[in-house]
Protein backbone atom coordinates (compact mmCIF):
# COMPACT_ATOMS: atom_id res chain seq x y z
CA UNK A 1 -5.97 12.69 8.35
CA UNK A 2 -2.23 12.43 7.02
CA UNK A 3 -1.01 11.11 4.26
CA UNK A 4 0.37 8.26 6.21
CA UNK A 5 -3.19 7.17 7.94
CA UNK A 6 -4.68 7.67 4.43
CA UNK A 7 -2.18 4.45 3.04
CA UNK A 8 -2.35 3.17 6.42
CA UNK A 9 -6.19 2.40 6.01
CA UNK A 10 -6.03 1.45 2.27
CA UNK A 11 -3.62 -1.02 2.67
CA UNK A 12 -5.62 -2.78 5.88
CA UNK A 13 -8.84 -2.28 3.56
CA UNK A 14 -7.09 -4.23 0.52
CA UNK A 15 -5.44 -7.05 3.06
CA UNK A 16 -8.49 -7.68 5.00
CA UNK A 17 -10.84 -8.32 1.60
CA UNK A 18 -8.64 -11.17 0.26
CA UNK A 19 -11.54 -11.73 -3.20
CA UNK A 20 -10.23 -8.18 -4.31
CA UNK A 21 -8.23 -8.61 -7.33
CA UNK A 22 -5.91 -6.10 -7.16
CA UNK A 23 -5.04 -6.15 -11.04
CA UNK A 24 -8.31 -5.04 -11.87
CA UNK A 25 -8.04 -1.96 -9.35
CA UNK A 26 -4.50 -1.31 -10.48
CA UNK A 27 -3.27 -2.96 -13.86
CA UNK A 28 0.21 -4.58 -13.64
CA UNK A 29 1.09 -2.49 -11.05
CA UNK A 30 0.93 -4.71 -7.65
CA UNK A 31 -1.20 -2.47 -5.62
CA UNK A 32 0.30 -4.03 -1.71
CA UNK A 33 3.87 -3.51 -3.29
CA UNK A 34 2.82 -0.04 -4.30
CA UNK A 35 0.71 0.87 -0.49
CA UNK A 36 3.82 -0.69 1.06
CA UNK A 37 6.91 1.50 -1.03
CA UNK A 38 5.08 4.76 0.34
CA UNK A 39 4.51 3.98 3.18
CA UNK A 40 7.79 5.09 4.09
CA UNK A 41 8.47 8.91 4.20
CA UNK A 42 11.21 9.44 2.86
CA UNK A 43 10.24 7.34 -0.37
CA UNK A 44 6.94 9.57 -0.86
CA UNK A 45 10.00 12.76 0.10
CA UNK A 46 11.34 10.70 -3.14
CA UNK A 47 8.52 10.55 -5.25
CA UNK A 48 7.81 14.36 -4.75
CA UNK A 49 11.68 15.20 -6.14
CA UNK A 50 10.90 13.02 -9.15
CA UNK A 51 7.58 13.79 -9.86
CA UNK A 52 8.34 16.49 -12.89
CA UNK A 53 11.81 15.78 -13.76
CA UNK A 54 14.17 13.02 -14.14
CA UNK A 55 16.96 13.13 -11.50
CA UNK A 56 20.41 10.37 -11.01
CA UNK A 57 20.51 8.98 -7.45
CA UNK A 58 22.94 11.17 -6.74
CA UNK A 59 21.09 13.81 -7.06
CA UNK A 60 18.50 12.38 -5.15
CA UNK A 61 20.97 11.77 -2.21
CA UNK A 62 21.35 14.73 -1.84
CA UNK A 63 17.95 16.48 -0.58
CA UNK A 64 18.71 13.65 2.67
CA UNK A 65 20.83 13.41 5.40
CA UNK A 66 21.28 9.54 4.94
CA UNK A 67 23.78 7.30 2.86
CA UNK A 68 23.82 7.13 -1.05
CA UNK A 69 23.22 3.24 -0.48
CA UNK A 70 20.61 3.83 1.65
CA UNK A 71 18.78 5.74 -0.88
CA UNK A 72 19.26 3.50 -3.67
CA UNK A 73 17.70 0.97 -1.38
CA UNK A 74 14.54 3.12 -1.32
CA UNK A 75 14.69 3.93 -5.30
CA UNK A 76 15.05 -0.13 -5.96
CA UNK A 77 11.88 -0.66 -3.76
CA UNK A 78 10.05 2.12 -5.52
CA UNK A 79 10.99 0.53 -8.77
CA UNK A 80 10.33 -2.52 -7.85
CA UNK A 81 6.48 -1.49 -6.81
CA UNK A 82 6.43 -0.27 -10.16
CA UNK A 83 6.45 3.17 -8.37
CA UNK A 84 9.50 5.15 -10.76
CA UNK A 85 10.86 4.02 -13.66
CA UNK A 86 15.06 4.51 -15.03
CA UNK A 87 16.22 5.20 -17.93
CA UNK A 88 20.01 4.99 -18.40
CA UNK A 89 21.65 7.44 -20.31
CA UNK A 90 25.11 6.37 -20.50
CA UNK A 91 26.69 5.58 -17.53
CA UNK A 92 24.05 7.10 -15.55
CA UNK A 93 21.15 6.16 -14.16
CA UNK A 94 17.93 8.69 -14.26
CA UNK A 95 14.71 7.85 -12.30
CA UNK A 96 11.49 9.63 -12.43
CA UNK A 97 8.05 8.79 -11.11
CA UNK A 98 5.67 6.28 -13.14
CA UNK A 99 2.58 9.21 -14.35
CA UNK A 100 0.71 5.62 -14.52
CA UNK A 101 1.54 4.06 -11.55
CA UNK A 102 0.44 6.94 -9.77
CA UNK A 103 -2.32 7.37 -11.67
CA UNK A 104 -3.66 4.09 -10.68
CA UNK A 105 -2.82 4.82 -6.99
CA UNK A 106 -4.46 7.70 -7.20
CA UNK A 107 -7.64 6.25 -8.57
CA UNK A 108 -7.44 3.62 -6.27
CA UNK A 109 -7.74 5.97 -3.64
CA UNK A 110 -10.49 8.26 -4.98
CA UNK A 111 -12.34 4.99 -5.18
CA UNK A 112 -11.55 3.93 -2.08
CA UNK A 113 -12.67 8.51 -0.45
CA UNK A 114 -15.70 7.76 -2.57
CA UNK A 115 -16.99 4.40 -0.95
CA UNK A 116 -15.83 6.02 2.76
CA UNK A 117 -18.08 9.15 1.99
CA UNK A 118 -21.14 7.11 0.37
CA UNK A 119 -21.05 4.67 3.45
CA UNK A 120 -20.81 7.64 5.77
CA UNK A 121 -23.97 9.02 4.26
CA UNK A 122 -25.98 6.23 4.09
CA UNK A 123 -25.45 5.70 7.73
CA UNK A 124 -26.20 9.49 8.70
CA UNK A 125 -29.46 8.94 6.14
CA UNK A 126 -30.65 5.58 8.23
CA UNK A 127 -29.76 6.66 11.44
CA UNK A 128 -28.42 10.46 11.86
CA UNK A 129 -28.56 9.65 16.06
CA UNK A 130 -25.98 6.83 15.21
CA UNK A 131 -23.63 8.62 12.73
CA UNK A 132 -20.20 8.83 13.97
């Protein structure tokens, strides 16, 4: 399963249960806003870069083949989803991935592998004929 079938299903799992409060599974950090900002490629290809070390946009822009606009779009709607966070340092701008945010994604997740494989073995327990 890819990455992008893996956010794919959590974000139709979260959408579909409308009592889950999403605060309690992911702090402040809206956990849609945050399924939704990585959804998109090139924004987890942006995530990776910024993951260990703070980085301007312009140094972002150029690991892609794509506009500097275009990837300040992405960086606002990572920040935004609470995703990176920027420090300015002088006239520059220097963005680096939120350890918490992701974090709390990740534990959302785990969670989320956890439930998958417990209901997966409860049905193979009841029924091993029926298991998928």
């Amino acid at each position: 399963m890819t990455l992008t079938q893996v956010v794919a299903y959590a974000y139709a799992v979260t959408t579909e249960n409308e009592q889950l409060d999403r605060t309690d599974v992911m702090g402040e950090m809206d956990l849609d806003a945050a399924l939704r900002a990585i959804a998109e490629p090139r924004r987890r290809e942006i995530l990776t870069l910024i993951a260990a070390t703070e980085l301007p946009a312009g140094k972002i822009a150029e690991h892609f083949e794509v506009t500097r606009s275009a990837v300040s779009q992405h960086l606002h709607v990572l920040k935004d989803a609470g995703m990176i966070t920027e420090r300015r340092d002088g006239t520059r701008r220097l963005y680096r991935a939120s350890e918490a945010a992701l974090g709390e994604l990740r534990m959302f997740l785990e969670e989320l592998w956890h439930d998958s494989v417990d209901r997966f073995a409860r049905e193979v327990v009841e029924d091993p004929k029926e298991a998928p």
